[in-house]
C-alpha atoms as a PDB file:
ATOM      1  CA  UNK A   1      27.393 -10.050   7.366  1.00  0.00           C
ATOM      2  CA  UNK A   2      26.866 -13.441   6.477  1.00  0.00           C
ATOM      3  CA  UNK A   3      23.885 -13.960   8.339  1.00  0.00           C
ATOM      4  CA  UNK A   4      22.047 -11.473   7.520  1.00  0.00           C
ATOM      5  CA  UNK A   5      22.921 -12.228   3.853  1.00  0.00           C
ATOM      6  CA  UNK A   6      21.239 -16.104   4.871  1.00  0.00           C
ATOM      7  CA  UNK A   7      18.301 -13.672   5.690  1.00  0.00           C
ATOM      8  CA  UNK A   8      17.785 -11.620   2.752  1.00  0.00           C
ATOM      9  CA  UNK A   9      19.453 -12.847   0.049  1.00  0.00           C
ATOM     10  CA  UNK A  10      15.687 -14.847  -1.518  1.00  0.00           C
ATOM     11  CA  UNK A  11      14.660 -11.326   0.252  1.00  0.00           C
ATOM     12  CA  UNK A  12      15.981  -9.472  -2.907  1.00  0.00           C
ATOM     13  CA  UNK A  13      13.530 -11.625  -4.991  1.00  0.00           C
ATOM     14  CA  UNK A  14      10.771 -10.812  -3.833  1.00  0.00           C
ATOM     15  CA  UNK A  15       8.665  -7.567  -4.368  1.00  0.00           C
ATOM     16  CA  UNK A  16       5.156  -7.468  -2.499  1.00  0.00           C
ATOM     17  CA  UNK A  17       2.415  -6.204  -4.573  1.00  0.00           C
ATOM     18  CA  UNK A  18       1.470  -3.467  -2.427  1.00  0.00           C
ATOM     19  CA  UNK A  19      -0.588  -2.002  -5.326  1.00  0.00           C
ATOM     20  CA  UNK A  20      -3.645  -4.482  -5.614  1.00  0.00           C
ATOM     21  CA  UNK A  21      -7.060  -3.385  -3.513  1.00  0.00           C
ATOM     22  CA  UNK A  22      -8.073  -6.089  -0.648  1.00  0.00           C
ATOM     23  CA  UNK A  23      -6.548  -9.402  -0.212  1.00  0.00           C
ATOM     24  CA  UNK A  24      -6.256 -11.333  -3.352  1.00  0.00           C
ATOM     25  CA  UNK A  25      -4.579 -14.540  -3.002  1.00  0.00           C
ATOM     26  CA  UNK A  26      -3.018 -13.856  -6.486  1.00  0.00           C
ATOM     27  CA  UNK A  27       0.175 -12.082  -6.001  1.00  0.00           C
ATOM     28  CA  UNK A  28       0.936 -13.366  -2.920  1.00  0.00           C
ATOM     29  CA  UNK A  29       3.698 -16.007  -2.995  1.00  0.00           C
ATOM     30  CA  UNK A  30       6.489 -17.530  -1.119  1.00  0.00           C
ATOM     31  CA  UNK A  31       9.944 -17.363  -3.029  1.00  0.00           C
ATOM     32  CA  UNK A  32       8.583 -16.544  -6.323  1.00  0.00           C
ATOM     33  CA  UNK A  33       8.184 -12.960  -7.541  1.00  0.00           C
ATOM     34  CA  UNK A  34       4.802 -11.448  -7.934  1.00  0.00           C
ATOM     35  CA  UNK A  35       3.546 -11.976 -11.676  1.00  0.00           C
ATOM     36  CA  UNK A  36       2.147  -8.363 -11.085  1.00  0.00           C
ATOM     37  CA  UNK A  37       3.825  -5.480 -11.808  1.00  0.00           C
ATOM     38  CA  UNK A  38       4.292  -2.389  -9.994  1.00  0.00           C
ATOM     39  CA  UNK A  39       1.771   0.276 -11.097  1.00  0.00           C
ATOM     40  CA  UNK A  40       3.733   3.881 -12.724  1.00  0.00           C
ATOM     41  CA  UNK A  41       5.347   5.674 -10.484  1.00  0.00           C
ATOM     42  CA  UNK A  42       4.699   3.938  -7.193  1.00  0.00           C
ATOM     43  CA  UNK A  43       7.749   3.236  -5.724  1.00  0.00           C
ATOM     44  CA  UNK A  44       7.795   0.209  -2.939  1.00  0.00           C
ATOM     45  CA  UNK A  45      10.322   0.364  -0.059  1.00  0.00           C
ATOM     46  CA  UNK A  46      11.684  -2.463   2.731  1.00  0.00           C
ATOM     47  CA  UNK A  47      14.010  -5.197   2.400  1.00  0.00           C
ATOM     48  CA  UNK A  48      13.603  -4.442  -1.650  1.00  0.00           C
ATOM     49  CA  UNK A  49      13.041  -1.365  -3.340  1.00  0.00           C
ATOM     50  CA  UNK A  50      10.996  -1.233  -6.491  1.00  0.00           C
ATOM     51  CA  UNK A  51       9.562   1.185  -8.850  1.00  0.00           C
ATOM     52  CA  UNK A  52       7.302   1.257 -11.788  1.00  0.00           C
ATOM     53  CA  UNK A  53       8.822   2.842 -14.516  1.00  0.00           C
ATOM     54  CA  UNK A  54       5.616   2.127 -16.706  1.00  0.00           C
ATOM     55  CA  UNK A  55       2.504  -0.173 -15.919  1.00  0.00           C
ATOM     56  CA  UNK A  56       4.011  -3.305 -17.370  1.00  0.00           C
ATOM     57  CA  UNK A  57       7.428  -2.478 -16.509  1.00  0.00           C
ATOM     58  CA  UNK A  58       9.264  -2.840 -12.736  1.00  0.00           C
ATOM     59  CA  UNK A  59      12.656  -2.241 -11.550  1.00  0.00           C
ATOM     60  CA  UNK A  60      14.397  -2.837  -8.537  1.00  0.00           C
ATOM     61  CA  UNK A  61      16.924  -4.010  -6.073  1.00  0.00           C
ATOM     62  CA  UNK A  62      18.065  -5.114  -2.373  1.00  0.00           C
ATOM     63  CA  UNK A  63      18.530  -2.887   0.116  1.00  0.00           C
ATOM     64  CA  UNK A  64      20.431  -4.933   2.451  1.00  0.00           C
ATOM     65  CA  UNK A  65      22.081  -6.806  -0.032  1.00  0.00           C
ATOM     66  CA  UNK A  66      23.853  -3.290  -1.429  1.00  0.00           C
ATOM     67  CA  UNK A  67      24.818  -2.347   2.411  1.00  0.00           C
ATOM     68  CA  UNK A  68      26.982  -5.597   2.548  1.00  0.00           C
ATOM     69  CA  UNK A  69      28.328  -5.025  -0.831  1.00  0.00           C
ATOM     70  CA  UNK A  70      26.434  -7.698  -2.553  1.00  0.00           C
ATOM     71  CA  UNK A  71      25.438  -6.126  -6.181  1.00  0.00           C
ATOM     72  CA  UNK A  72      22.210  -6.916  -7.322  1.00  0.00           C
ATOM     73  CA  UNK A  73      19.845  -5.179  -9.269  1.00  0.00           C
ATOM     74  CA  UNK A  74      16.125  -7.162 -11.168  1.00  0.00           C
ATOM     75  CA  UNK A  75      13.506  -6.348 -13.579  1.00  0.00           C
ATOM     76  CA  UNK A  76       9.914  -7.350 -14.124  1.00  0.00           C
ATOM     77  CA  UNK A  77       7.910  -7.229 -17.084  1.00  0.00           C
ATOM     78  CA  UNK A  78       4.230  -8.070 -17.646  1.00  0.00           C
ATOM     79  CA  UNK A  79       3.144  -9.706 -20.475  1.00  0.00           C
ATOM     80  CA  UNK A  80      -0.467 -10.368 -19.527  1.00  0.00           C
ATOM     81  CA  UNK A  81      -2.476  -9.656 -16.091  1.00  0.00           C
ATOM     82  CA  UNK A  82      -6.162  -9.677 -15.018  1.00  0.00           C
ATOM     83  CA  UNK A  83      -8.178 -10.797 -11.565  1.00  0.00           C
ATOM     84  CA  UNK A  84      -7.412 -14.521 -12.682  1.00  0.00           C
ATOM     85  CA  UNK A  85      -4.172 -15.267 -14.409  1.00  0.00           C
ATOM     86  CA  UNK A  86      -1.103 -12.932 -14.513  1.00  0.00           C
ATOM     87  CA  UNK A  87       1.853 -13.908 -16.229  1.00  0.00           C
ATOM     88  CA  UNK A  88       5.201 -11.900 -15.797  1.00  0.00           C
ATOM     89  CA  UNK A  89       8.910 -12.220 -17.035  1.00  0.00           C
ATOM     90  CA  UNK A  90      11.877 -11.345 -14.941  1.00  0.00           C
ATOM     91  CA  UNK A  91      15.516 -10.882 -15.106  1.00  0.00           C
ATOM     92  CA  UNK A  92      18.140 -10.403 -11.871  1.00  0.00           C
ATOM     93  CA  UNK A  93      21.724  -9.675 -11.932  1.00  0.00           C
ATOM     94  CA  UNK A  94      24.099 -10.521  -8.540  1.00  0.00           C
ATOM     95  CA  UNK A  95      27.672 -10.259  -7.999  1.00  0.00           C
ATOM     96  CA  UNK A  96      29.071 -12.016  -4.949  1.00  0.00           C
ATOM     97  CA  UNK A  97      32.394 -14.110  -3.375  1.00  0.00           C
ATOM     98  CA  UNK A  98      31.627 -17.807  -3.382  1.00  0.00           C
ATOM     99  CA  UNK A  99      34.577 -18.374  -0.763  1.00  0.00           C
ATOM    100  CA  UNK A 100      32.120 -16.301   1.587  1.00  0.00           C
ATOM    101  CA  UNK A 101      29.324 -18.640   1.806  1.00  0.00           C
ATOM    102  CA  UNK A 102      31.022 -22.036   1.267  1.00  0.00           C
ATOM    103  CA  UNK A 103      34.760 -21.665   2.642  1.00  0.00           C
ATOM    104  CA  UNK A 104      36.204 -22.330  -0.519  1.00  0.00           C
ATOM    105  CA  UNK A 105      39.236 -20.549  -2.313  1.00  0.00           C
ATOM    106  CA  UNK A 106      38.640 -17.095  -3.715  1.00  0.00           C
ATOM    107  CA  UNK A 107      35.775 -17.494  -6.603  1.00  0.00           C
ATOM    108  CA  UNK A 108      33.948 -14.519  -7.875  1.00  0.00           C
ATOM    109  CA  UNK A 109      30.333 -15.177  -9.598  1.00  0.00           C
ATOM    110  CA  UNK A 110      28.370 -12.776 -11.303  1.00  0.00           C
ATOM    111  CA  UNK A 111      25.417 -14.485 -11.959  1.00  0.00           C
ATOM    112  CA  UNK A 112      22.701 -13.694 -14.739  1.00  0.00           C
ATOM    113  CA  UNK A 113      18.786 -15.079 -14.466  1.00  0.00           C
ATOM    114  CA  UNK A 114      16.060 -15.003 -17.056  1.00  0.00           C
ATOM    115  CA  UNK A 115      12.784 -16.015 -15.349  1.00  0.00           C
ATOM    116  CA  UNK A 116       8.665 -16.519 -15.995  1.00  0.00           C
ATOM    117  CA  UNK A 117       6.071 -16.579 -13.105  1.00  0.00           C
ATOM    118  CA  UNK A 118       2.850 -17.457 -13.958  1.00  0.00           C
ATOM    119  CA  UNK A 119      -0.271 -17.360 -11.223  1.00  0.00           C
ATOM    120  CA  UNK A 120      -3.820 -18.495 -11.673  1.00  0.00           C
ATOM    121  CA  UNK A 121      -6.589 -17.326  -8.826  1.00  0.00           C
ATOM    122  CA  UNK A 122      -8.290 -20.970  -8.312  1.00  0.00           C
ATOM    123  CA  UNK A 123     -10.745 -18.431  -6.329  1.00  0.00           C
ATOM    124  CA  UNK A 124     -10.635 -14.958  -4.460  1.00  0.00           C
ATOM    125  CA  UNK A 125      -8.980 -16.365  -1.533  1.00  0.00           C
ATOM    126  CA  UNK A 126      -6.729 -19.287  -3.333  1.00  0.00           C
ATOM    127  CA  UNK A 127      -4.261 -19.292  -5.956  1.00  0.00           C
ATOM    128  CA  UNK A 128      -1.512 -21.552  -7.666  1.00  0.00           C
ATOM    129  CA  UNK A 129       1.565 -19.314  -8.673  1.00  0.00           C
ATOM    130  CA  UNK A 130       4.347 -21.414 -10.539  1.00  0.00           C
ATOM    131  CA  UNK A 131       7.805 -20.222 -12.219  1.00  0.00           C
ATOM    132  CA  UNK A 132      10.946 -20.706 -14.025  1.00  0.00           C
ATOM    133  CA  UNK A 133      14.268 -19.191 -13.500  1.00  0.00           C
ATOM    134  CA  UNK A 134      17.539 -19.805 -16.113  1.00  0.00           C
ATOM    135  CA  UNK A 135      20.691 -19.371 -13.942  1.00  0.00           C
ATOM    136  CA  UNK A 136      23.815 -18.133 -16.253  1.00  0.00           C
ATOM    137  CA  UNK A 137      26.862 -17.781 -13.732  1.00  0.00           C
ATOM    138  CA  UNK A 138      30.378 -16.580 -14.546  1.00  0.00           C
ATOM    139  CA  UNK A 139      32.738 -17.821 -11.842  1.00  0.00           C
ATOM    140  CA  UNK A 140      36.129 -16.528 -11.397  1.00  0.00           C
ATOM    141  CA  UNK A 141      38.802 -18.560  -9.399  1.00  0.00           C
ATOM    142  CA  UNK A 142      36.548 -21.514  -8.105  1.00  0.00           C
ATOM    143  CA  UNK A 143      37.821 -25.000  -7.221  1.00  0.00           C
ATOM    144  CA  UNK A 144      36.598 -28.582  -6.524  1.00  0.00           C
ATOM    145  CA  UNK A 145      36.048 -27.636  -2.806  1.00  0.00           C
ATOM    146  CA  UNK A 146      32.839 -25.428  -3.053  1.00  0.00           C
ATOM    147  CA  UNK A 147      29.991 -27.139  -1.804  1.00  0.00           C
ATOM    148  CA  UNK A 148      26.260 -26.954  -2.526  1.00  0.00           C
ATOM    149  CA  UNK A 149      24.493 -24.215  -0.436  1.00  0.00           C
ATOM    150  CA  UNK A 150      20.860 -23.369  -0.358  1.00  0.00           C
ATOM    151  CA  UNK A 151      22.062 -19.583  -1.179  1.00  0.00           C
ATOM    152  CA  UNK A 152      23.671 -20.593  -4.383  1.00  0.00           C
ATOM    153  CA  UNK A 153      21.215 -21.543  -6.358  1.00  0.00           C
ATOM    154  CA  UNK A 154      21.056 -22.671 -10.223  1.00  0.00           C
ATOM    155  CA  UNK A 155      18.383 -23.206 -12.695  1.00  0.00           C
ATOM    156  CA  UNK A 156      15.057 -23.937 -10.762  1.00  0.00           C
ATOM    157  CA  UNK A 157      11.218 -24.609 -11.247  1.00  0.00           C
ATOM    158  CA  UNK A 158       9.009 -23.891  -8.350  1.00  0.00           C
ATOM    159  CA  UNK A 159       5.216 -24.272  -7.887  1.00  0.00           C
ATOM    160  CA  UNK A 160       3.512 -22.306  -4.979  1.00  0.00           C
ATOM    161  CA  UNK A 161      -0.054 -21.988  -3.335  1.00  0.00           C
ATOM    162  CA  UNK A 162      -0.919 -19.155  -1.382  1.00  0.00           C
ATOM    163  CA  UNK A 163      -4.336 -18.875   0.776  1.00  0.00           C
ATOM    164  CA  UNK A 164      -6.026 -15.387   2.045  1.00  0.00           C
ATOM    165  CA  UNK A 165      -7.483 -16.369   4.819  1.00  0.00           C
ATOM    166  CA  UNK A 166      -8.769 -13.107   5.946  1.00  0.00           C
ATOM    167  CA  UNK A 167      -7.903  -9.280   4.461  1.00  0.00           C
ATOM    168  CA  UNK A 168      -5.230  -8.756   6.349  1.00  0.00           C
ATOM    169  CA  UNK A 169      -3.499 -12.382   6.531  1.00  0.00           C
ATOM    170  CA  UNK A 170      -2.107 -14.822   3.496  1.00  0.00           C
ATOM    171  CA  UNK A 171      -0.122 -18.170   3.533  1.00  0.00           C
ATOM    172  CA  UNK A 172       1.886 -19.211   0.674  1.00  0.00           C
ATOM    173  CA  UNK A 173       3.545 -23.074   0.896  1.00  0.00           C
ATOM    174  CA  UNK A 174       6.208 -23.604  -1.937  1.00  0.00           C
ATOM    175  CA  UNK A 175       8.261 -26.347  -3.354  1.00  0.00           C
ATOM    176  CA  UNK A 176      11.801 -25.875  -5.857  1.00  0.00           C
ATOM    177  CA  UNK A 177      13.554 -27.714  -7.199  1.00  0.00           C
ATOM    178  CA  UNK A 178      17.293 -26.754  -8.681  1.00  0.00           C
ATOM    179  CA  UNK A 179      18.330 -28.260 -11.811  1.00  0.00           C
ATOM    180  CA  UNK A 180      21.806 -27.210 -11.584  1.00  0.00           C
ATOM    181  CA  UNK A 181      22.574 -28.791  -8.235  1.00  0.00           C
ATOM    182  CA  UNK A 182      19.620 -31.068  -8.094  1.00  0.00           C
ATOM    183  CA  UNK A 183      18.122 -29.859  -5.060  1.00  0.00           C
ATOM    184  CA  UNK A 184      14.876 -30.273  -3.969  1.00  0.00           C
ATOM    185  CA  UNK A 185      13.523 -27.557  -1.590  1.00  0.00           C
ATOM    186  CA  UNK A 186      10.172 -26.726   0.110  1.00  0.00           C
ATOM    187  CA  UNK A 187       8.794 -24.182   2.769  1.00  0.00           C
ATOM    188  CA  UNK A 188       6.086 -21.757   3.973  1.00  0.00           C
ATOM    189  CA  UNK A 189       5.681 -18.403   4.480  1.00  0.00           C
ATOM    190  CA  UNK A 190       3.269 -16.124   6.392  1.00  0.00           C
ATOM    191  CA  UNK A 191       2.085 -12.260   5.575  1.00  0.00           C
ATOM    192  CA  UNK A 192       0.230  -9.703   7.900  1.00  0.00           C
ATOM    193  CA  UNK A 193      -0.843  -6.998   5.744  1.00  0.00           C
ATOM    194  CA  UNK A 194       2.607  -6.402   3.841  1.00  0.00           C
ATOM    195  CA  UNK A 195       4.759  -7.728   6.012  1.00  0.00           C
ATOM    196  CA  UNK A 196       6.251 -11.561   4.929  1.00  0.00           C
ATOM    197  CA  UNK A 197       8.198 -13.881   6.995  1.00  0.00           C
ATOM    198  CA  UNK A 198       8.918 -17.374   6.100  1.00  0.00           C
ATOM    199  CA  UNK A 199      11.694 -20.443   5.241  1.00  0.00           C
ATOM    200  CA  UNK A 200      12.275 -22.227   2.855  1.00  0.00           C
ATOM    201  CA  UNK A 201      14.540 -25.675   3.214  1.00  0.00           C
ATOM    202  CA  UNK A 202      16.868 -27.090   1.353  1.00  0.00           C
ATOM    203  CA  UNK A 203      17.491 -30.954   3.129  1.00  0.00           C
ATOM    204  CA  UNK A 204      20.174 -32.192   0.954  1.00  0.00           C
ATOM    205  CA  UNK A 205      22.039 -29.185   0.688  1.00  0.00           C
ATOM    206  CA  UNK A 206      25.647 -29.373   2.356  1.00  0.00           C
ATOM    207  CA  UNK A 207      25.485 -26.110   3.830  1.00  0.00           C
ATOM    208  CA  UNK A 208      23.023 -23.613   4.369  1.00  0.00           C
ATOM    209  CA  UNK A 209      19.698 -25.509   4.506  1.00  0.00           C
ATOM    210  CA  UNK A 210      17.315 -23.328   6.300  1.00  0.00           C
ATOM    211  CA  UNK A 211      17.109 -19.842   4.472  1.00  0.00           C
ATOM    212  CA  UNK A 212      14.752 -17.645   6.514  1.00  0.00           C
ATOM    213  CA  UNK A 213      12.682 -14.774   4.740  1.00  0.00           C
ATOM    214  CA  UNK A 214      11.704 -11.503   5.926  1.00  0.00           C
ATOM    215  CA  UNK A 215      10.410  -8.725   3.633  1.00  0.00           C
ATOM    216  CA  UNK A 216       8.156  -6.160   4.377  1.00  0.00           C
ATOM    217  CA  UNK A 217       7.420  -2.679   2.741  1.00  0.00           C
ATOM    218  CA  UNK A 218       5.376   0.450   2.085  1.00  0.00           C
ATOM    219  CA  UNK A 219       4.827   2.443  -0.754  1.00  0.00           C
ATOM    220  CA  UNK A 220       4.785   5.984  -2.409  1.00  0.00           C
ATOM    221  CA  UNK A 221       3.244   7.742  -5.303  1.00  0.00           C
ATOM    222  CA  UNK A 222       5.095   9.720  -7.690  1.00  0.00           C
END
């Protein structure tokens, strides 16, 4: 379980904008969500489901997160979006046992995250995503023996580039930094049509410093 949670759990923040014609590079990004929202009623499906309850508004959540009883459950809202800039605001809820990723005592967090992405297409093929994300966590029965662990993350700025190097390939390099536990992270990520694999590193982190990423969907109309 715990592995595959190492797998997916930046999985569940990600949503890939299945809904915009060609290969833009803006949309695409590494760890950040999309500043796009889903159009209404198309409904994404993969490592995340999504839907579009209106234009400007998104819901979703993590498959594979739920299956391993990890709650979880996010929201997207645009506030502006064209060719060139988009600008979104997000909020994510997750419920989880500390103890299970850093071998500490018994802690329950339920954690609560307000969030702004914000991309800009530099050109067609090239575009410089950046975001915020406010961490509020609740923690029940934790001690002095957690650790820091690249899947527990605080309050974080990242700033990502992502290239379209052809229509059906994009890569997106990224670089976080957490405010909370003051780590610094970085990685890269690859996508073939809608499919997105990736890493992203965390070197000072005391456990848990490579967190792969795979994500990959399709889509319906409703």
């Amino acid at each position: 379980m715990f592995y595959k949670f190492k797998f997916l759990v930046i999985a569940s923040l990600l949503i890939i904008n299945t809904a915009n014609a060609g290969r833009s590079a803006l949309g695409i990004t590494h760890t950040l969500p999309s500043p796009y929202t889903l159009p209404s009623g198309v409904f994404t499906y993969g490592t995340s489901l999504a839907y579009g309850v209106t234009d400007s508004i998104q819901i979703g959540t993590n498959l594979h997160l739920l299956l391993n009883s990890i709650g979880n459950a996010n929201a997207k809202i645009a506030i502006y979006s064209d060719e060139d800039l988009a600008l979104a605001t997000n909020f994510g809820w997750s419920k989880y046992n500390l103890d299970d990723l850093s071998g500490s005592k018994l802690a329950t967090v339920n954690s609560y995250n307000l969030g702004l992405v914000f991309g800009w297409a530099i050109t067609y093929k090239l575009a410089w995503t950046n975001g915020f994300e406010y961490a509020l966590r609740k923690v029940d029965g934790i001690d002095s023996s957690v650790v820091s662990s690249g899947l527990t993350l605080g309050t974080r700025v990242t700033s990502e580039l992502a290239w379209a190097y052809s229509d059906n390939n994009a890569v997106a390099i990224g670089a976080t930094y957490d405010t909370t536990y003051s780590l610094w992270g970085f990685g890269i990520s690859h996508y073939l049509k809608n499919f997105h694999l990736g890493v992203h590193y965390y070197p000072k982190a005391e456990q848990d410093k490579y967190i792969p990423i795979v994500a990959g969907s399709g889509s319906m109309q409703f």
